[in-house]
Protein backbone atom coordinates (compact mmCIF):
# COMPACT_ATOMS: atom_id res chain seq x y z
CA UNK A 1 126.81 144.57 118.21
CA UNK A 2 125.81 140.98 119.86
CA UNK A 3 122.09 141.93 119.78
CA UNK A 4 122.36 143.32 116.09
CA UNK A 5 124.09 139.73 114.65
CA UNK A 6 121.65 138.10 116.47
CA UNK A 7 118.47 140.16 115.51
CA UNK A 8 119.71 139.89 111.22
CA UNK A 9 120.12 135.81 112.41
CA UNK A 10 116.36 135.59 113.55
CA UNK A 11 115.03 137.85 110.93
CA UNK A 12 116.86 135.40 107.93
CA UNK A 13 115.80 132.11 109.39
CA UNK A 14 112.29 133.62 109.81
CA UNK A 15 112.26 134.69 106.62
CA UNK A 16 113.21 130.97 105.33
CA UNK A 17 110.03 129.18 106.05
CA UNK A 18 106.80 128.44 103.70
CA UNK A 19 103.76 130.32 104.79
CA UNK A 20 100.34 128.93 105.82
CA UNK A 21 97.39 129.09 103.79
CA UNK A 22 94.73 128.17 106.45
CA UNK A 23 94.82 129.26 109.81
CA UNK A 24 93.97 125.70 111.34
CA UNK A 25 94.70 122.92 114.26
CA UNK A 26 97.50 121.26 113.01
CA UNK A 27 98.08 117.36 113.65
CA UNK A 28 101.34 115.15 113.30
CA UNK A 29 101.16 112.76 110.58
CA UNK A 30 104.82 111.56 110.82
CA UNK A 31 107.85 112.56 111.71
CA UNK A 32 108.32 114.62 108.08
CA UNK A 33 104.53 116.17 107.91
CA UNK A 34 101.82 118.02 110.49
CA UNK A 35 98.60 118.51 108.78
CA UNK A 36 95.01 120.47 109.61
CA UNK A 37 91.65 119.80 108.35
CA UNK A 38 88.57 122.04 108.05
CA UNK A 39 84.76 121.20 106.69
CA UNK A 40 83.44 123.04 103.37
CA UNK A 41 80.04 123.57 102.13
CA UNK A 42 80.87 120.32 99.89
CA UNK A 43 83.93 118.79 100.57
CA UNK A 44 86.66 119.39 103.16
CA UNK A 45 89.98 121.41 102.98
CA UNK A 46 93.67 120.14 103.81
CA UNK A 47 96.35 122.03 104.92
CA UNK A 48 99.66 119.99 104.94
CA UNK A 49 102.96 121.53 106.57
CA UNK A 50 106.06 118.65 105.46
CA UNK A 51 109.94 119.31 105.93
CA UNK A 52 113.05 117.44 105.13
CA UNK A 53 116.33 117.77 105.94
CA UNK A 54 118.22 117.31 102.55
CA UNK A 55 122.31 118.50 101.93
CA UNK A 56 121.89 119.34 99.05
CA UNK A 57 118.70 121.19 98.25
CA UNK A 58 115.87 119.21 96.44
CA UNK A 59 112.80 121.40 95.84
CA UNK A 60 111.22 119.01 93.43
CA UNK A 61 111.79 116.11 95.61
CA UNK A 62 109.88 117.98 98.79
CA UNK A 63 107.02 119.25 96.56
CA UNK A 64 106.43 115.87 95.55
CA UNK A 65 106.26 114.38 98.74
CA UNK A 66 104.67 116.98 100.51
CA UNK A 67 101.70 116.52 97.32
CA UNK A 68 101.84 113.02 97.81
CA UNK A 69 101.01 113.35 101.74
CA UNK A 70 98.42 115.91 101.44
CA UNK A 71 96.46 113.71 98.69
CA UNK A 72 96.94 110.43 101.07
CA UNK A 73 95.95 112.47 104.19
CA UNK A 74 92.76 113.83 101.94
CA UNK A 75 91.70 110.11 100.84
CA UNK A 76 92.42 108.95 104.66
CA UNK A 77 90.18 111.41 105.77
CA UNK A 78 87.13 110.23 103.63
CA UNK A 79 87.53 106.58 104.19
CA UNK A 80 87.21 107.48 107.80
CA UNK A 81 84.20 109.61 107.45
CA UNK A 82 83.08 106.49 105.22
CA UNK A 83 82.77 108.72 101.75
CA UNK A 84 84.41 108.72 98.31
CA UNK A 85 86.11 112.18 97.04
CA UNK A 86 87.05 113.54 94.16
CA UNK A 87 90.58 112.76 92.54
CA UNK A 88 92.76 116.15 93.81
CA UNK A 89 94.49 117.30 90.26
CA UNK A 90 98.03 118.77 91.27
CA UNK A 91 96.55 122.20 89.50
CA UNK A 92 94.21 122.53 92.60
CA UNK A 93 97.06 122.06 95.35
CA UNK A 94 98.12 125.39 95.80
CA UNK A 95 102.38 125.31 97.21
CA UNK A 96 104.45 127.34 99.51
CA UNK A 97 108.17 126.01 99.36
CA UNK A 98 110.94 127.61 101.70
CA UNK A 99 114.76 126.76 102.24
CA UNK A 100 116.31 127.22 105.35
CA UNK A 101 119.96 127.07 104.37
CA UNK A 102 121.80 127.52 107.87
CA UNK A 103 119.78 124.22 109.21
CA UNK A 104 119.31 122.27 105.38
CA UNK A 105 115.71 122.32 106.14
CA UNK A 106 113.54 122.31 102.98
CA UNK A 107 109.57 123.28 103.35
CA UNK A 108 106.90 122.90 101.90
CA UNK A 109 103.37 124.40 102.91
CA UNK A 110 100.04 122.83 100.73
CA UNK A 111 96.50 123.42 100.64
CA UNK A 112 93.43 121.61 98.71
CA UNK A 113 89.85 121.40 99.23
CA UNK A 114 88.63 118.14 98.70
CA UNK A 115 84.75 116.93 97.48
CA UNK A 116 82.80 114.28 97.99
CA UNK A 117 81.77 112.57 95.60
């Protein structure tokens, strides 16, 4: 009975988390966000992974700040490489949000490909 409660407990809080888009390296940004980038024909991609804990759920709150960290990681990026890029329109960040209730973990998983300009 043990191993059953604690089989349906794994399975939920698996089943709680935003999926990834990119299978990449993943960096930490901060202590919020982990983020990957991979080279395009044109451009680069960004993968950003962010999570807050909030007590009472926010979605719109974490998909803004997880947007707002993958655009400032994508501009980063290109002022290191020492190019311009495109502005990233939120219609081309695609979104993955999860909740996990039992820890008040919100998640959000993003993905845009940047070009240079």
């Amino acid at each position: 009975m043990k191993k059953l409660i604690f089989i349906s407990c794994a399975m939920m809080l698996a089943g709680c988390s935003a999926g990834h888009f990119k299978d990449m390296k993943m960096t930490k940004y901060d202590s919020n966000t982990d983020y990957g980038i991979v080279n395009t024909a044109d451009g680069f991609g960004v993968q950003v992974d962010y999570s807050r804990y909030q007590f009472v759920p926010g979605p719109d709150e974490v998909s803004i700040g997880c947007k707002s960290q993958l655009t400032a990681i994508a501009f980063e990026h290109a002022k290191e490489a020492g190019k311009e890029i495109k502005p990233i329109s939120d219609q081309q960040i695609h979104l993955s949000m999860g909740r996990n209730g039992l820890l008040g973990l919100t998640s959000c998983n993003a993905y845009a490909e940047a070009q240079w300009k």
